[in-house]
PDB file of N, CA and C in Angstrom:
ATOM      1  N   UNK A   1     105.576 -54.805  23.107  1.00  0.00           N
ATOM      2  CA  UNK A   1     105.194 -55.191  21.770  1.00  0.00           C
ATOM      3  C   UNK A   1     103.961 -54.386  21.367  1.00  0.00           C
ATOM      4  N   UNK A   2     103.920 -54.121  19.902  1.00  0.00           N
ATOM      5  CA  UNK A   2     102.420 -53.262  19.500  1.00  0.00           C
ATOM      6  C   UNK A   2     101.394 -53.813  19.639  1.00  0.00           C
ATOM      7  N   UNK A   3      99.754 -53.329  20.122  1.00  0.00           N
ATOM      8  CA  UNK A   3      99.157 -54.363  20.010  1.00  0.00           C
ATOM      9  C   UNK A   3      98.136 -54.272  18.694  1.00  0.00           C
ATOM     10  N   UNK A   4      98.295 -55.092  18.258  1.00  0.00           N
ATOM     11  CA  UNK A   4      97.209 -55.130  16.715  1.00  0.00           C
ATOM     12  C   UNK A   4      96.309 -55.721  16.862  1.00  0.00           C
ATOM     13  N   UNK A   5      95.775 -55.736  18.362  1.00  0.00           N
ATOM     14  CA  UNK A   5      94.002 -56.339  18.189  1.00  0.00           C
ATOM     15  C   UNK A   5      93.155 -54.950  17.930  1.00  0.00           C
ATOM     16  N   UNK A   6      91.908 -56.485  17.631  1.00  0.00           N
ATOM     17  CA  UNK A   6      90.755 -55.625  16.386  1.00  0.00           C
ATOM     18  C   UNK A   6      89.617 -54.981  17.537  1.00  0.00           C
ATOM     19  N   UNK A   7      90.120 -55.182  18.699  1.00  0.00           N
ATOM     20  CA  UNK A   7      88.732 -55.074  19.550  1.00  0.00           C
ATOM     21  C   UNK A   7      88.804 -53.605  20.461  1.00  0.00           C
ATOM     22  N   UNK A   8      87.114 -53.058  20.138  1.00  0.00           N
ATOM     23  CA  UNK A   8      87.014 -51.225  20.072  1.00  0.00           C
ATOM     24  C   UNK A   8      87.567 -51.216  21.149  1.00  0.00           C
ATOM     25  N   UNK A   9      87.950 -50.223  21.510  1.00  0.00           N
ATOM     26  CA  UNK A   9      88.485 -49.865  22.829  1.00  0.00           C
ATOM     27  C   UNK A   9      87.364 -49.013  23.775  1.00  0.00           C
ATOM     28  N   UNK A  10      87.404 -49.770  24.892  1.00  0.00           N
ATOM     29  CA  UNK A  10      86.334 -49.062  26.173  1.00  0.00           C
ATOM     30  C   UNK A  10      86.030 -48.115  26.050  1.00  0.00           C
ATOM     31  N   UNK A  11      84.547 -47.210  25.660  1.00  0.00           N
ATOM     32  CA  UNK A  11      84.622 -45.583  25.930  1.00  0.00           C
ATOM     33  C   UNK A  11      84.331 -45.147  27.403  1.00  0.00           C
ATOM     34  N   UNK A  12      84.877 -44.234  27.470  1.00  0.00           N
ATOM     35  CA  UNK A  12      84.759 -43.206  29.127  1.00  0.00           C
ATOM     36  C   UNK A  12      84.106 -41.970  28.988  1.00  0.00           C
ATOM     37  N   UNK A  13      83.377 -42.068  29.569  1.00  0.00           N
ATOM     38  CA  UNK A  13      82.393 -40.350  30.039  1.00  0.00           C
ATOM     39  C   UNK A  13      82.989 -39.693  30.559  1.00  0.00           C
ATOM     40  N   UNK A  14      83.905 -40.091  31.082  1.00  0.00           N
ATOM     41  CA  UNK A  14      84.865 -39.114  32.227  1.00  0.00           C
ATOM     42  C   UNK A  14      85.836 -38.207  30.983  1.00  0.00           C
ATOM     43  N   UNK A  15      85.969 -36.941  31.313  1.00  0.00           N
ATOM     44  CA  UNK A  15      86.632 -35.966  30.591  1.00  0.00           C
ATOM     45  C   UNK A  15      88.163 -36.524  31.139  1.00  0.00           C
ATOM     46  N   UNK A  16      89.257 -35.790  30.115  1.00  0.00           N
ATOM     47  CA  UNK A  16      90.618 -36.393  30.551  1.00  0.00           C
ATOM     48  C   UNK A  16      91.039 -35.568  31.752  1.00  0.00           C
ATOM     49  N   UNK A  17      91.488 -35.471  32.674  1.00  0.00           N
ATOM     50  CA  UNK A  17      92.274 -34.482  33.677  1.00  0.00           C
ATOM     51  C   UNK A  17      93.235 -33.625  33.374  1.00  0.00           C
ATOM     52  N   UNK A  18      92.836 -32.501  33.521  1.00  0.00           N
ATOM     53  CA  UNK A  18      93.923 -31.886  33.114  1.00  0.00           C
ATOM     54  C   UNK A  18      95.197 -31.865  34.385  1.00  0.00           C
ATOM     55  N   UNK A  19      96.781 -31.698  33.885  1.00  0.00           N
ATOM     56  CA  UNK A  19      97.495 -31.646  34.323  1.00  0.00           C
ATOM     57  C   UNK A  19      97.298 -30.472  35.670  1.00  0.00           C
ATOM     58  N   UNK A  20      97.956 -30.437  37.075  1.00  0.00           N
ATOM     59  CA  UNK A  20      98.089 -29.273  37.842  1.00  0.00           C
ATOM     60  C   UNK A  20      99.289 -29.175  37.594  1.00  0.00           C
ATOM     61  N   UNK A  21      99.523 -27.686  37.552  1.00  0.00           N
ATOM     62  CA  UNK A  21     101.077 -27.265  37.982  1.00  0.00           C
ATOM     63  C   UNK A  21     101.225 -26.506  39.354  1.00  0.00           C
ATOM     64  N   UNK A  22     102.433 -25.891  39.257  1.00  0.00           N
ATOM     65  CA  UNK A  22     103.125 -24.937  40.224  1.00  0.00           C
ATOM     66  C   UNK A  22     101.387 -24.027  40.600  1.00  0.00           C
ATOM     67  N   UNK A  23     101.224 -23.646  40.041  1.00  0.00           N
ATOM     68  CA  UNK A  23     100.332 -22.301  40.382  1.00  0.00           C
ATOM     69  C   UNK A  23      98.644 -22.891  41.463  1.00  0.00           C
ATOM     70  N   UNK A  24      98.993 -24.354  40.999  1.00  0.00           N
ATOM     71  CA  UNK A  24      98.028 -24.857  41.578  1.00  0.00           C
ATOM     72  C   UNK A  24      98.210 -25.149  43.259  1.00  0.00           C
ATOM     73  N   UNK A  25      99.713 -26.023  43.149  1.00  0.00           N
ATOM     74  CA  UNK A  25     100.468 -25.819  44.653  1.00  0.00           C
ATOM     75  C   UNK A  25     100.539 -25.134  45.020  1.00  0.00           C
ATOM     76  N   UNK A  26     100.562 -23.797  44.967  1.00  0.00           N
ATOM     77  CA  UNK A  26     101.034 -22.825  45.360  1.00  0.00           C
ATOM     78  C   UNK A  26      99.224 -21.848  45.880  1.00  0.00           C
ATOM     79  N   UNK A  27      98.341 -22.226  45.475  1.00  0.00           N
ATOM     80  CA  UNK A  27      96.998 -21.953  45.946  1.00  0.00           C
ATOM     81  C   UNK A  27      96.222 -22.741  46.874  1.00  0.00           C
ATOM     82  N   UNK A  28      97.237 -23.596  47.525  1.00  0.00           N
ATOM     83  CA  UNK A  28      96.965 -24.354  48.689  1.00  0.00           C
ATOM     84  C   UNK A  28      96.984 -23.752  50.338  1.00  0.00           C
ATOM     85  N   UNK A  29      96.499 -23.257  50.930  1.00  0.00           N
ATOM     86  CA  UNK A  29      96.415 -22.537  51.942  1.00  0.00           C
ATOM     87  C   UNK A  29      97.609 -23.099  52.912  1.00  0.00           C
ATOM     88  N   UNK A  30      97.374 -24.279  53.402  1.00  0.00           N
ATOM     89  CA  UNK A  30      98.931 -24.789  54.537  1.00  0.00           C
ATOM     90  C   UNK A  30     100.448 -24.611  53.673  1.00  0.00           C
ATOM     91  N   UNK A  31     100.271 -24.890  52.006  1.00  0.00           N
ATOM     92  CA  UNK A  31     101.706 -24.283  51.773  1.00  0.00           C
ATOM     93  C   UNK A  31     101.704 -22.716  51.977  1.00  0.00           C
ATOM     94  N   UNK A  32     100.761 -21.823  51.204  1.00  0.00           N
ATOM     95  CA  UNK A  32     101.467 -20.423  51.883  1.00  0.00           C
ATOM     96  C   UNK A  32     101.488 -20.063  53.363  1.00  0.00           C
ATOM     97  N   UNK A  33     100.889 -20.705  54.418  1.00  0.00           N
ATOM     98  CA  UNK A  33     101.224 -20.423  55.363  1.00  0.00           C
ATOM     99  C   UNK A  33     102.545 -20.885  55.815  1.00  0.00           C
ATOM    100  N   UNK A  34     102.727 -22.392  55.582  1.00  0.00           N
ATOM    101  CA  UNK A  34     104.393 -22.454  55.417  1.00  0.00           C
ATOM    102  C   UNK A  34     105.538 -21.582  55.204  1.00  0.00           C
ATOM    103  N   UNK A  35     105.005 -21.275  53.472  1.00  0.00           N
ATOM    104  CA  UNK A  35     106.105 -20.351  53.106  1.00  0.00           C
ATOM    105  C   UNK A  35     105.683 -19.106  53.870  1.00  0.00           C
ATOM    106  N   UNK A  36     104.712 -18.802  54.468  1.00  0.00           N
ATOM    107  CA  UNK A  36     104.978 -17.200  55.199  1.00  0.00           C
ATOM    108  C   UNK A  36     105.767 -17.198  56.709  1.00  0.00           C
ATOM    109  N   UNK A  37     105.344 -18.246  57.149  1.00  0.00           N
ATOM    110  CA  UNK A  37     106.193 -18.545  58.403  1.00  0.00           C
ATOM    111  C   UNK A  37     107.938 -18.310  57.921  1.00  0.00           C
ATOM    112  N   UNK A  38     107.758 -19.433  57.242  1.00  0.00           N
ATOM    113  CA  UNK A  38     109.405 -19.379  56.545  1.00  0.00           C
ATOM    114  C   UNK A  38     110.325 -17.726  56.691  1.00  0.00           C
ATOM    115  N   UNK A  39     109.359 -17.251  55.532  1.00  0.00           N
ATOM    116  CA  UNK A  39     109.693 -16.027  55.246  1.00  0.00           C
ATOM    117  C   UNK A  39     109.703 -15.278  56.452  1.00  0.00           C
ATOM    118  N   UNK A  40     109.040 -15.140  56.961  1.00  0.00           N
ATOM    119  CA  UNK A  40     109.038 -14.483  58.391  1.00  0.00           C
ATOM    120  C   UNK A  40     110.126 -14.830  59.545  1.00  0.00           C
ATOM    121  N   UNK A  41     110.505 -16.126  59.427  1.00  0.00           N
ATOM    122  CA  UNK A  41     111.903 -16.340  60.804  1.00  0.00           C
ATOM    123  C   UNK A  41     112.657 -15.937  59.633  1.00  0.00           C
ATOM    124  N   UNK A  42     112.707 -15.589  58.701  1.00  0.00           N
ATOM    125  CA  UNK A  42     114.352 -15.225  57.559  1.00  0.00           C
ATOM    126  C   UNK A  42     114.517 -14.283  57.729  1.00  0.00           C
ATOM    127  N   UNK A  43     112.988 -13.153  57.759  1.00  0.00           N
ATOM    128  CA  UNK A  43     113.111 -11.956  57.664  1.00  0.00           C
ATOM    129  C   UNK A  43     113.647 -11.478  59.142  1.00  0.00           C
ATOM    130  N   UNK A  44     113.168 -11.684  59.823  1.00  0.00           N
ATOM    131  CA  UNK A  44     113.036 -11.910  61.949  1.00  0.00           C
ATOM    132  C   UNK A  44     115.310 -11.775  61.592  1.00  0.00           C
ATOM    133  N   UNK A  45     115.236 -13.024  60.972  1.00  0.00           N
ATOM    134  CA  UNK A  45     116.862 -13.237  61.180  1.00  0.00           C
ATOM    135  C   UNK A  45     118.112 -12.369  60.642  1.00  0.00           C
ATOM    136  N   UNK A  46     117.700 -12.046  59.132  1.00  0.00           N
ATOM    137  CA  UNK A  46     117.951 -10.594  58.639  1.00  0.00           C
ATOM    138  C   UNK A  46     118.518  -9.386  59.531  1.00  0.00           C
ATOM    139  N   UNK A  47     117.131  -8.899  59.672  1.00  0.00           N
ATOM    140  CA  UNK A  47     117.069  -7.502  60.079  1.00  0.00           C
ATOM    141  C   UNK A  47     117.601  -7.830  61.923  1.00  0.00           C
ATOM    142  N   UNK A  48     117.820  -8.678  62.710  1.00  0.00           N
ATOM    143  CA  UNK A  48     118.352  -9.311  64.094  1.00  0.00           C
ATOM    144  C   UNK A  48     119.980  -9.021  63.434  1.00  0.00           C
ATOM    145  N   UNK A  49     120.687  -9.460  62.158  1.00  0.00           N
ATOM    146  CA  UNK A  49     121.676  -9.278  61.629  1.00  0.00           C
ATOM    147  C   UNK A  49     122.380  -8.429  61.494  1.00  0.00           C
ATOM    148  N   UNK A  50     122.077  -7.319  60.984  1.00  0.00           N
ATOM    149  CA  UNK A  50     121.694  -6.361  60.434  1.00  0.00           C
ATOM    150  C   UNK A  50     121.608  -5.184  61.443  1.00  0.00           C
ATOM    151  N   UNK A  51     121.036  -4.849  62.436  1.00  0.00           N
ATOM    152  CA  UNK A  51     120.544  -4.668  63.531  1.00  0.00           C
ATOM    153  C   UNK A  51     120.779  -4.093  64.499  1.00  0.00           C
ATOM    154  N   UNK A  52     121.123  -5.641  65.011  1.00  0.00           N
ATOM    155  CA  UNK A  52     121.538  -5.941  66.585  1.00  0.00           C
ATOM    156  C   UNK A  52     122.875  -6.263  66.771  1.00  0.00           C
ATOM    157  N   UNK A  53     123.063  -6.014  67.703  1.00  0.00           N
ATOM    158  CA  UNK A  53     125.072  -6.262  68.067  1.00  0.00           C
ATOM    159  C   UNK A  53     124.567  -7.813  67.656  1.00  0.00           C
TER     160      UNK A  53
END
């Protein structure tokens, strides 16, 4: 339901937060080491493919 009371609403000192995105996750040190590991047994598996008998 709307509310139509008359009474001010609380002020905050606190600035609003801004949203994080992708670019923010992605400047997290344990995820790119993740994704480099990752990348690295893919690549390892690839070129083993590719390769090797």
């Amino acid at each position: 339901m709307l509310d139509t009371s008359r009474e001010p609403l609380p002020a905050t000192d606190a600035p609003a937060e801004e949203p994080r995105g992708c670019l923010f996750a992605l400047s997290q040190p344990p995820l790119m080491i993740f994704l480099g590991v990752i990348g690295c047994l893919l690549l390892i598996a690839a070129v083993h493919d590719l390769f090797v008998l």
